[in-house]
C-alpha atoms as a PDB file:
ATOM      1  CA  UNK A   1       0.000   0.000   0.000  1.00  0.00           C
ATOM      2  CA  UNK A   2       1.708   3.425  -1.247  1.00  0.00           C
ATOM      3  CA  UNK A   3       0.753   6.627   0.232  1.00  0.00           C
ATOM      4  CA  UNK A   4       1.029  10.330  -0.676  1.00  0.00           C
ATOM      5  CA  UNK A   5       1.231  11.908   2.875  1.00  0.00           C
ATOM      6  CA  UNK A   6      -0.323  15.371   2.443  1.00  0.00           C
ATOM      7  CA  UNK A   7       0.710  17.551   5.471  1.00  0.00           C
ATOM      8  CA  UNK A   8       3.614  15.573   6.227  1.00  0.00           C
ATOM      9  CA  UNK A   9       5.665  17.890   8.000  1.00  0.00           C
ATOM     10  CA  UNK A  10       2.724  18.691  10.593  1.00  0.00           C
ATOM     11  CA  UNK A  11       2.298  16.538  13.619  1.00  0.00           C
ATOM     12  CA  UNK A  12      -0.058  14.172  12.849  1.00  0.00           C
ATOM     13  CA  UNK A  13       1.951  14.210   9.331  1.00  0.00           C
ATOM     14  CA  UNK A  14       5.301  12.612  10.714  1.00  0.00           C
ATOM     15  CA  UNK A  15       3.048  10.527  12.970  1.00  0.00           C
ATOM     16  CA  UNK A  16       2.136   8.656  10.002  1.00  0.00           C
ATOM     17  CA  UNK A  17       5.315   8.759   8.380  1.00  0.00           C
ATOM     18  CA  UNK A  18       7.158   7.267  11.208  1.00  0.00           C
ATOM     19  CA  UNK A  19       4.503   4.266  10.840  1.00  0.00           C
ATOM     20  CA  UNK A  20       4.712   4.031   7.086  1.00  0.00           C
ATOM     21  CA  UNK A  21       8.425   3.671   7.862  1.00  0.00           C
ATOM     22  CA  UNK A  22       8.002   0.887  10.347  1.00  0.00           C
ATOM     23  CA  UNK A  23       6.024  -0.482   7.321  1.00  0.00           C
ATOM     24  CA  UNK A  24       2.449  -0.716   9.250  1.00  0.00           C
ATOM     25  CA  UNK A  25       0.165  -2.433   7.676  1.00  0.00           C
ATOM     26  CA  UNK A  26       2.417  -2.846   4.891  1.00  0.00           C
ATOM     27  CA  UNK A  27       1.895   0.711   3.912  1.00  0.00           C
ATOM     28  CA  UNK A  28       5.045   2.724   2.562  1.00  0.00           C
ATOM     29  CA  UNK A  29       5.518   6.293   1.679  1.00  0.00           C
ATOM     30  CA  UNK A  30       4.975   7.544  -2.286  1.00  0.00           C
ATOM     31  CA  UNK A  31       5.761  11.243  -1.820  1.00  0.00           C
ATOM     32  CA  UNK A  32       4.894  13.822   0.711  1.00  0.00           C
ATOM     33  CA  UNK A  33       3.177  17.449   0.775  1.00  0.00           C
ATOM     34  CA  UNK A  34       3.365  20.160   2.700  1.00  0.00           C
ATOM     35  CA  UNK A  35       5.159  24.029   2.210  1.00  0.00           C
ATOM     36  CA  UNK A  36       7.209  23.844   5.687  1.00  0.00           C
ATOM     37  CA  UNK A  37       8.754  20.278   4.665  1.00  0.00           C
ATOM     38  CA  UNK A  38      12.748  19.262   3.897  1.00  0.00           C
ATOM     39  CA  UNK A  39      14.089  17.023   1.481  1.00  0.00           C
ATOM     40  CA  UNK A  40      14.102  13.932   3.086  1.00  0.00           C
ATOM     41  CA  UNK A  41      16.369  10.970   1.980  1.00  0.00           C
ATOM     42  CA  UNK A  42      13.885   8.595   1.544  1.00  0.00           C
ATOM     43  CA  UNK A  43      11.277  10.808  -0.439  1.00  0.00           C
ATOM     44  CA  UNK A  44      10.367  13.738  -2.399  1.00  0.00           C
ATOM     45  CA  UNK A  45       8.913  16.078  -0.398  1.00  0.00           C
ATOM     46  CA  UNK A  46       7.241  18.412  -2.292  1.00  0.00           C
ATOM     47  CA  UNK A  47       6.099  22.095  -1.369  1.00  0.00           C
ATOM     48  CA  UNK A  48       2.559  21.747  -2.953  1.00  0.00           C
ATOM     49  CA  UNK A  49       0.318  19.366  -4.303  1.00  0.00           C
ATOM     50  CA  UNK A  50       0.996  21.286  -7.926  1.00  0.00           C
ATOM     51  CA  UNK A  51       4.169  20.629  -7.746  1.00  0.00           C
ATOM     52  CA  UNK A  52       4.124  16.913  -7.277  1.00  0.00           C
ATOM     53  CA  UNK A  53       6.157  15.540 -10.862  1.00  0.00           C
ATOM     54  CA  UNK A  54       4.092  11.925 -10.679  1.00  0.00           C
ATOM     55  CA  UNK A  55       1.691   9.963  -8.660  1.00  0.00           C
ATOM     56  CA  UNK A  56       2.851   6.505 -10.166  1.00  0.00           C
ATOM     57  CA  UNK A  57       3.444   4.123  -7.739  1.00  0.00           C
ATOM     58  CA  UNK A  58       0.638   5.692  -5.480  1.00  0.00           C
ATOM     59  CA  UNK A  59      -2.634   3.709  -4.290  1.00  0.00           C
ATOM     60  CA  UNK A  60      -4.233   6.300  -1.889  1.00  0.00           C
ATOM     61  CA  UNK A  61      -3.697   9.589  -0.196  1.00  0.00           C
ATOM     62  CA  UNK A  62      -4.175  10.578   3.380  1.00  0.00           C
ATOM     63  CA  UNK A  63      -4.188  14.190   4.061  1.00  0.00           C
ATOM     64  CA  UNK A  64      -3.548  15.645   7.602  1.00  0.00           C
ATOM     65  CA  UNK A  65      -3.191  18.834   6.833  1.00  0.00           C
ATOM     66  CA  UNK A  66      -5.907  22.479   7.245  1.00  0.00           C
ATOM     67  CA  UNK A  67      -9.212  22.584   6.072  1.00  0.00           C
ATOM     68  CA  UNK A  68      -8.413  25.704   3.486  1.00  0.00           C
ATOM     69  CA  UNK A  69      -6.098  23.511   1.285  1.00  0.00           C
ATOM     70  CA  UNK A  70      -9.111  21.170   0.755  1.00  0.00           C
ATOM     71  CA  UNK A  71     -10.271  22.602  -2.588  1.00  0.00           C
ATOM     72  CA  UNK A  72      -7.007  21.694  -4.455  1.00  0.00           C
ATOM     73  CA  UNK A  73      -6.687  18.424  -2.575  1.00  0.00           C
ATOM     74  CA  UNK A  74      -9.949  17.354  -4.019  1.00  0.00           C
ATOM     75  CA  UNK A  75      -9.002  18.644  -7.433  1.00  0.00           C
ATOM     76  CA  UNK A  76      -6.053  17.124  -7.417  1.00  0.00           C
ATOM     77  CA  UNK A  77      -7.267  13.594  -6.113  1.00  0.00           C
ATOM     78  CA  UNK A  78     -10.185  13.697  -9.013  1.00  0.00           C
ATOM     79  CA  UNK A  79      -7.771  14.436 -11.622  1.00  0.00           C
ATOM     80  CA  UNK A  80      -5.536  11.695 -10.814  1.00  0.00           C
ATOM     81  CA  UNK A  81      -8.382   8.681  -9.573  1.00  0.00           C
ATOM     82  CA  UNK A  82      -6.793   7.879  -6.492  1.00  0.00           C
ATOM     83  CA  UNK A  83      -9.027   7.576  -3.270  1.00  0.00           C
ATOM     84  CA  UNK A  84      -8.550  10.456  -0.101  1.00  0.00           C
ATOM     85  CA  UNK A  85      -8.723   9.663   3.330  1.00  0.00           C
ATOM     86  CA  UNK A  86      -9.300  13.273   4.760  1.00  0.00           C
ATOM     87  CA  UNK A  87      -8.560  12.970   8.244  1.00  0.00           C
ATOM     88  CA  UNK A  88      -8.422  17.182   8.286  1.00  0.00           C
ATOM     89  CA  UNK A  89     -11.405  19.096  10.165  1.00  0.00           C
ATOM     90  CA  UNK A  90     -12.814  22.216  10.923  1.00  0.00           C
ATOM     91  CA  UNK A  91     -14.469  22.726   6.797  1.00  0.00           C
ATOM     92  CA  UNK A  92     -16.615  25.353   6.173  1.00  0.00           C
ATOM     93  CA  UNK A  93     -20.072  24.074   4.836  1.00  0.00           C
ATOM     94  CA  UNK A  94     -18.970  25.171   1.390  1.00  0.00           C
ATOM     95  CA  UNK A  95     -15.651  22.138   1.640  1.00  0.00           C
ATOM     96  CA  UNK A  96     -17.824  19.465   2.876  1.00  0.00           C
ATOM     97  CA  UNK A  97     -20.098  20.219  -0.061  1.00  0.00           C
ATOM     98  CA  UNK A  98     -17.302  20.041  -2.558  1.00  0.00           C
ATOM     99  CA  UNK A  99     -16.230  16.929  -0.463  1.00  0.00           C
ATOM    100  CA  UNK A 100     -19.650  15.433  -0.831  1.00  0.00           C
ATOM    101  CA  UNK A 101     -19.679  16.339  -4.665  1.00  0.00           C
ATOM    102  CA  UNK A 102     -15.478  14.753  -5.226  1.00  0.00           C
ATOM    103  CA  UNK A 103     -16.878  11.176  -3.141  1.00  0.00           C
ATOM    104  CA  UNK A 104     -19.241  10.583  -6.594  1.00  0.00           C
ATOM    105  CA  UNK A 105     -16.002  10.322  -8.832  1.00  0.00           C
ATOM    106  CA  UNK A 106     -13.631   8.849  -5.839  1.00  0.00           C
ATOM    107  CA  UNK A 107     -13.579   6.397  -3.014  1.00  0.00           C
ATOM    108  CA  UNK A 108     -13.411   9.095  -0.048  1.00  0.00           C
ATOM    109  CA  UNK A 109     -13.107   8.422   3.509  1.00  0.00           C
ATOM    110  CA  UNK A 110     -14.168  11.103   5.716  1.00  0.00           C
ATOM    111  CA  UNK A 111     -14.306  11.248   9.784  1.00  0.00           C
ATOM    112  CA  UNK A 112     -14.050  13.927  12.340  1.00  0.00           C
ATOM    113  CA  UNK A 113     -11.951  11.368  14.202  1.00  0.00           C
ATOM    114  CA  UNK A 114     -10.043   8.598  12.990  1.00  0.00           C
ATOM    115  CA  UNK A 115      -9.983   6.721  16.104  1.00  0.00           C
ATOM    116  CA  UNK A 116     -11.560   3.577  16.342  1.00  0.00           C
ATOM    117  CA  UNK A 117     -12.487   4.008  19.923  1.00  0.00           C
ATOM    118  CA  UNK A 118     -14.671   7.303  19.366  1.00  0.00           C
ATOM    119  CA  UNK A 119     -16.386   5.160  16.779  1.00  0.00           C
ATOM    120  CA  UNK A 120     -17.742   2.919  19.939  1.00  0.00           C
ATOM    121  CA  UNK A 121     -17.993   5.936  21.814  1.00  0.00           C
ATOM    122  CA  UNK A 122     -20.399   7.498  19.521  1.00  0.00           C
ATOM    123  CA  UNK A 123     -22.765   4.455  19.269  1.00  0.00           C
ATOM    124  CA  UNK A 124     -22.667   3.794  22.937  1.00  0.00           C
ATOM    125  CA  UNK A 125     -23.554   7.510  23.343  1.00  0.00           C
ATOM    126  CA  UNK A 126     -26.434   6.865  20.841  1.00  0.00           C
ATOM    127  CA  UNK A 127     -27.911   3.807  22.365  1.00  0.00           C
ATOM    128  CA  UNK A 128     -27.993   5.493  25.697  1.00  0.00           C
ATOM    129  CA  UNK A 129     -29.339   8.978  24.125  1.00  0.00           C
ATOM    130  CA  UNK A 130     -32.497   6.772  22.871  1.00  0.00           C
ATOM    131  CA  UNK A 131     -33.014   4.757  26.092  1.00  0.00           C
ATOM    132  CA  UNK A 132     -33.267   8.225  28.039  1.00  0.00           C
ATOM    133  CA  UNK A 133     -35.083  10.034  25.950  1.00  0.00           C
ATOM    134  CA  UNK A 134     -36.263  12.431  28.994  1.00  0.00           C
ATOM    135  CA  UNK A 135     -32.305  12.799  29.861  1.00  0.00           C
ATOM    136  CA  UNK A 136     -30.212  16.278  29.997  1.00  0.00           C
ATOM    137  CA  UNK A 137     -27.128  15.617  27.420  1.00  0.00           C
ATOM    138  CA  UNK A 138     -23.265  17.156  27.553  1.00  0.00           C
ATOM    139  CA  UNK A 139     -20.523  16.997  25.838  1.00  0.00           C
ATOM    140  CA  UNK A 140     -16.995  18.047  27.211  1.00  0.00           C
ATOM    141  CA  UNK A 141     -13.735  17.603  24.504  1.00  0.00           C
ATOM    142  CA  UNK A 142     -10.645  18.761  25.588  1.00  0.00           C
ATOM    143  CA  UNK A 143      -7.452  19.472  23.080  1.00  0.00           C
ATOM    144  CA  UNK A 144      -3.825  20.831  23.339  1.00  0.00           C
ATOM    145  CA  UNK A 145      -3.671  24.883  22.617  1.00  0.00           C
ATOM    146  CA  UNK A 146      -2.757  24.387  18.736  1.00  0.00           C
ATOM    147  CA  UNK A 147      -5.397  23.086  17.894  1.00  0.00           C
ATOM    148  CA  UNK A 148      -7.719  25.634  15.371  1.00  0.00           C
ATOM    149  CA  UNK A 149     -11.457  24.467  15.729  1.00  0.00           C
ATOM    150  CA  UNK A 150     -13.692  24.292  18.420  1.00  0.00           C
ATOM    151  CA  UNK A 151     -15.713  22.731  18.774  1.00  0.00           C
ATOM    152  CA  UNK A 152     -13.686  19.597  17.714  1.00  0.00           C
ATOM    153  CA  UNK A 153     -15.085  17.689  14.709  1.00  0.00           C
ATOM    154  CA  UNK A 154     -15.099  14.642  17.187  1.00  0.00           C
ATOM    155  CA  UNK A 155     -17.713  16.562  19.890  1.00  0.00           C
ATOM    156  CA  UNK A 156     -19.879  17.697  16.377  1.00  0.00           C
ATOM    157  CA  UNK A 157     -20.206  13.591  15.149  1.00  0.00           C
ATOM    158  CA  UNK A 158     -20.898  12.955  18.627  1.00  0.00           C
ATOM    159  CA  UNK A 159     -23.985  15.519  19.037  1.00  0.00           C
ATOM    160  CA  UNK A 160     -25.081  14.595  15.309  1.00  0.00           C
ATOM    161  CA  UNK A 161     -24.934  11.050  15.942  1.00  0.00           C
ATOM    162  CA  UNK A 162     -26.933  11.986  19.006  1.00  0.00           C
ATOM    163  CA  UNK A 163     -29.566  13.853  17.029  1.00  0.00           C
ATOM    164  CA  UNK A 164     -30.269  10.961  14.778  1.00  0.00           C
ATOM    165  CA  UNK A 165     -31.683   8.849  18.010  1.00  0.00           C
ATOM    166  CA  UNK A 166     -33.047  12.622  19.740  1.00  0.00           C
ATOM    167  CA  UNK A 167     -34.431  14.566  16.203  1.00  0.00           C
ATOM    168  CA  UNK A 168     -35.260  16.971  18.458  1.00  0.00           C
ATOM    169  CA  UNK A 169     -32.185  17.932  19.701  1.00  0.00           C
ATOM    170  CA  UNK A 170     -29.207  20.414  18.420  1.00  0.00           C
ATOM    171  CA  UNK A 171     -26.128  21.374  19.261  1.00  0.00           C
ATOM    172  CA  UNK A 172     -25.344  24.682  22.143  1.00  0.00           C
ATOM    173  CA  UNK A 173     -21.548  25.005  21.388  1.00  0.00           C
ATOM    174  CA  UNK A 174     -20.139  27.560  24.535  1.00  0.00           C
ATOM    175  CA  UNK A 175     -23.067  28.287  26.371  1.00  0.00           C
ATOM    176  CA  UNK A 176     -22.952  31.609  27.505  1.00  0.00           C
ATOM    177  CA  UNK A 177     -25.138  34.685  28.669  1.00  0.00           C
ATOM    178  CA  UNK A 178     -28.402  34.161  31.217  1.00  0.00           C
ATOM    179  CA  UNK A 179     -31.289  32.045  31.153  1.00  0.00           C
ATOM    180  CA  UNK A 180     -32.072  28.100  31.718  1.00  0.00           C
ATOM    181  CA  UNK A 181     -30.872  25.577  29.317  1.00  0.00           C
ATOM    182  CA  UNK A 182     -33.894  24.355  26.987  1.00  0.00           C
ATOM    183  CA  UNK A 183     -34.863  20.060  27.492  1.00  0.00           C
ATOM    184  CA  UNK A 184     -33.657  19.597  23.587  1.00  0.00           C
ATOM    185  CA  UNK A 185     -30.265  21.204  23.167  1.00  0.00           C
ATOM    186  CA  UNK A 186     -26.972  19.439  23.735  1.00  0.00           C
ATOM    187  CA  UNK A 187     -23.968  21.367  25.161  1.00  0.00           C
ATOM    188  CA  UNK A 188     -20.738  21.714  24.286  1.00  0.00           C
ATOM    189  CA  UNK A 189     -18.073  22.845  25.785  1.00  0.00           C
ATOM    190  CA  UNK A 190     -14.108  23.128  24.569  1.00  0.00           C
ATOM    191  CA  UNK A 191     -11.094  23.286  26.980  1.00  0.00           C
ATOM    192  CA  UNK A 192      -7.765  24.551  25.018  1.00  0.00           C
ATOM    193  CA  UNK A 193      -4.310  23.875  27.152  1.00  0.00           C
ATOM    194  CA  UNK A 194      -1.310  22.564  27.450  1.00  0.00           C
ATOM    195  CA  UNK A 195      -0.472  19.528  24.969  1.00  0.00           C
ATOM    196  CA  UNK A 196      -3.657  17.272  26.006  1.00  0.00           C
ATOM    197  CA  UNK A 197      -4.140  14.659  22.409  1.00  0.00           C
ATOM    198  CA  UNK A 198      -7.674  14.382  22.929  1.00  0.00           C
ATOM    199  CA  UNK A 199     -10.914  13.750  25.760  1.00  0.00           C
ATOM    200  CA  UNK A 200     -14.501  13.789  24.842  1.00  0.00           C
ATOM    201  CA  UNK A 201     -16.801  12.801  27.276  1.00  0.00           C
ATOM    202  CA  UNK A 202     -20.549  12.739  26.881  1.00  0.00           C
ATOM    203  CA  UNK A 203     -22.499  12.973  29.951  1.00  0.00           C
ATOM    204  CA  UNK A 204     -26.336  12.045  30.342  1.00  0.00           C
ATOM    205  CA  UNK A 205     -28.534  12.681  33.363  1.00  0.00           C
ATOM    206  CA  UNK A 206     -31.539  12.054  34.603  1.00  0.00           C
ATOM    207  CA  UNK A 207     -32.893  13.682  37.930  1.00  0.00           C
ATOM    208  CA  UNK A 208     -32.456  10.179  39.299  1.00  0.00           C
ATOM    209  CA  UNK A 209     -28.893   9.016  37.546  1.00  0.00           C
ATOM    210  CA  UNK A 210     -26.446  10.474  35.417  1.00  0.00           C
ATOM    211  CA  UNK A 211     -24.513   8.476  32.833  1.00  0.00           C
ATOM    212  CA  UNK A 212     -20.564   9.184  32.010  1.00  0.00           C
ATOM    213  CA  UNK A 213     -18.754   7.837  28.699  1.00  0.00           C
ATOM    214  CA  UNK A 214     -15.481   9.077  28.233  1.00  0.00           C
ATOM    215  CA  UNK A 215     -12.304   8.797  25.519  1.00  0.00           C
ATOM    216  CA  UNK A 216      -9.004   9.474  25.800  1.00  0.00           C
ATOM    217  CA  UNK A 217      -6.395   9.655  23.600  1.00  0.00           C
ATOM    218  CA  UNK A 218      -2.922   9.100  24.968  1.00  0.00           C
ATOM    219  CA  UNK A 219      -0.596   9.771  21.697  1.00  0.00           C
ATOM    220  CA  UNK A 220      -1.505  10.525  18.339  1.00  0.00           C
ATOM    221  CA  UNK A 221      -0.571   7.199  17.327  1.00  0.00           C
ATOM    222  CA  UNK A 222      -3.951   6.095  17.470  1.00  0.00           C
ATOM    223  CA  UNK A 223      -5.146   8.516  14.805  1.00  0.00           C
ATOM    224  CA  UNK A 224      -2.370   8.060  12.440  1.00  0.00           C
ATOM    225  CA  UNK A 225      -3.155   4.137  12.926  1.00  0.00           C
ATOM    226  CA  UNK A 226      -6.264   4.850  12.169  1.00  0.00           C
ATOM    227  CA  UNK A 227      -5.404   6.505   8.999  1.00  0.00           C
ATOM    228  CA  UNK A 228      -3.585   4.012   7.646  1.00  0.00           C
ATOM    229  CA  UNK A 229      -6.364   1.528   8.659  1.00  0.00           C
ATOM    230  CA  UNK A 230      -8.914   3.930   6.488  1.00  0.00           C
ATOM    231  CA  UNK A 231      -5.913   4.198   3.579  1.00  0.00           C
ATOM    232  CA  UNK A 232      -6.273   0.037   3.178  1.00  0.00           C
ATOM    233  CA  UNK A 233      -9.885  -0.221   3.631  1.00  0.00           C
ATOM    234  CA  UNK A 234     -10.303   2.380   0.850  1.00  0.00           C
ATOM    235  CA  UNK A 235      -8.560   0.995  -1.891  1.00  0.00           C
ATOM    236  CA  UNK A 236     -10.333  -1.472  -4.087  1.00  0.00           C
ATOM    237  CA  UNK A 237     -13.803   0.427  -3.129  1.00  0.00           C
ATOM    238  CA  UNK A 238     -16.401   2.278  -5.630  1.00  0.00           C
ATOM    239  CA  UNK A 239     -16.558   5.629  -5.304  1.00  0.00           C
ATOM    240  CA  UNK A 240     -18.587   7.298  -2.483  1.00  0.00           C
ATOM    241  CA  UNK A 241     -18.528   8.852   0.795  1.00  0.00           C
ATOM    242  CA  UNK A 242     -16.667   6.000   3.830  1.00  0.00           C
ATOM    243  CA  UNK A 243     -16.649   6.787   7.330  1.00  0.00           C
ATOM    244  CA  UNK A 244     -15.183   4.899  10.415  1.00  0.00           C
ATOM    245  CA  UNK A 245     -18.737   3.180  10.891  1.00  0.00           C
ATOM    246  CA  UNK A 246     -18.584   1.897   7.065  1.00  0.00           C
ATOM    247  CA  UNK A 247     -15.119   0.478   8.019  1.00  0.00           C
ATOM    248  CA  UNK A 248     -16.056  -1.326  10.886  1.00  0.00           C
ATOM    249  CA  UNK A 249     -19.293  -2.437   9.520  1.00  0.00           C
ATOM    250  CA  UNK A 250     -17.269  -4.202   6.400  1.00  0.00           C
ATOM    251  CA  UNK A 251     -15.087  -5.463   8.995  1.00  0.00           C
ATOM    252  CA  UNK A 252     -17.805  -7.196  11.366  1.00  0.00           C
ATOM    253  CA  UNK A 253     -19.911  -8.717   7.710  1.00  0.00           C
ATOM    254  CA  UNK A 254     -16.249  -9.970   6.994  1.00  0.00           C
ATOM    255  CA  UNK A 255     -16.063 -11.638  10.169  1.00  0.00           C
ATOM    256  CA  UNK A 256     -19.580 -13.295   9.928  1.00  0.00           C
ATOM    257  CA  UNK A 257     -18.674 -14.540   6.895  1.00  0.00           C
ATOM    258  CA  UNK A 258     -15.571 -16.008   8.448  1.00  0.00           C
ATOM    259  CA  UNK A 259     -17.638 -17.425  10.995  1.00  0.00           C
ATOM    260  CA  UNK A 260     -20.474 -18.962   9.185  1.00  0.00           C
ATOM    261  CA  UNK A 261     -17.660 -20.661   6.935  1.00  0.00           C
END
């Protein structure tokens, strides 16, 4: 599995190089991207995506770079057929549309979190969303003080995912000013500091019980593993729009057919 690493210089960037050169999952770098990035000795690095001389060789992309660089990331993977994983967040609703319009000519995988653990978080949070449906719901994500958006694109697929079981409901991001919170609206609060990877917790209470599901992150590790795990799912697939819960969903039907053999 060869990868273009877009954003390669950036944190999460050499996170997944360093795995790529451990050869995880088999996967090995192509090329990188990214303006602030040296020669390396291995690979090209190039400053921008057009100035990349030739994506032979490459099976897949996975971009951890900013949101505003999106555009010509999408043009870029069209032109050349070669499925995205776009671990980036923080789009403006004009990006996600022209994500949404690039996933009906490529295989693109697309999550606010590439953790496989927020994944289970998010449908525990559901199931226990729908079997209160009287309860009070929070969510509390916590980030190092780089990081750009808030709130994080994790805490947004948790109170959307929330609002598929609750239709009801919507999303109070920073609650501020006077007056009582309404039954239906699910707040969210971001905490900047220090160099924390990542904590959402989703809290749901009842006057008689209150409910606590919490992730943490403890490196980024786990998302760049979780790139990689997106990069091989994606390759072979028809175009469209993948997400963490298409991945494991292939991967549980794989099993049962396993099984049943």
């Amino acid at each position: 599995m060869n990868i273009l690493l877009n954003g390669i210089s950036g944190f999460m960037g050499r996170e997944v190089a360093k795995l790529c050169e451990n050869g995880y999952r088999g996967a090995s770098l192509v090329c990188g991207v990214d303006p602030n990035g040296e020669r390396n000795s291995n690979i090209e690095i190039f400053p921008s995506l057009d100035r990349v001389i030739s994506v032979d060789g490459v099976d897949c992309i996975i971009d951890f770079s900013h949101h505003s660089v999106t555009p010509a990331l999408l043009d870029f993977a069209v032109a050349n057929e070669l499925p995205l994983v776009l671990c980036t967040t923080g789009h403006t609703d004009e990006e996600i549309s022209l994500i949404q319009d690039a996933a009906r000519n490529i295989p693109l995988f697309y999550s606010g979190n590439m953790s496989v653990g927020i994944a289970l978080l998010i449908e525990l949070a559901k199931t226990t969303a729908a079997a209160l449906p009287e309860a009070e719901i929070e969510i509390i994500e916590k980030h190092h003080d780089r990081k750009i958006d808030a709130p994080s694109g994790t805490a947004l697929m948790l109170a959307n995912a929330i609002c598929e079981v609750r239709p009801e409901a919507y999303a109070n991001c920073g609650r501020s000013g006077q007056g009582k919170r309404t039954p239906d609206e699910i707040g969210i609060h971001s905490i900047r500091m220090g160099n924390i990877v990542g904590e959402h917790e989703v809290i749901i209470g009842t006057p008689s019980q209150t409910i606590s599901l919490k992730h943490e992150a403890h490196n980024r590790a786990l998302f760049a593993e979780g790139a990689i795990a997106a990069a091989d799912f994606l390759i072979g697939q028809l175009p469209g729009m993948y997400d963490m819960k298409s991945m494991l969903s292939t991967a549980k039907a794989e099993d049962t057919v396993i099984a049943a053999k």
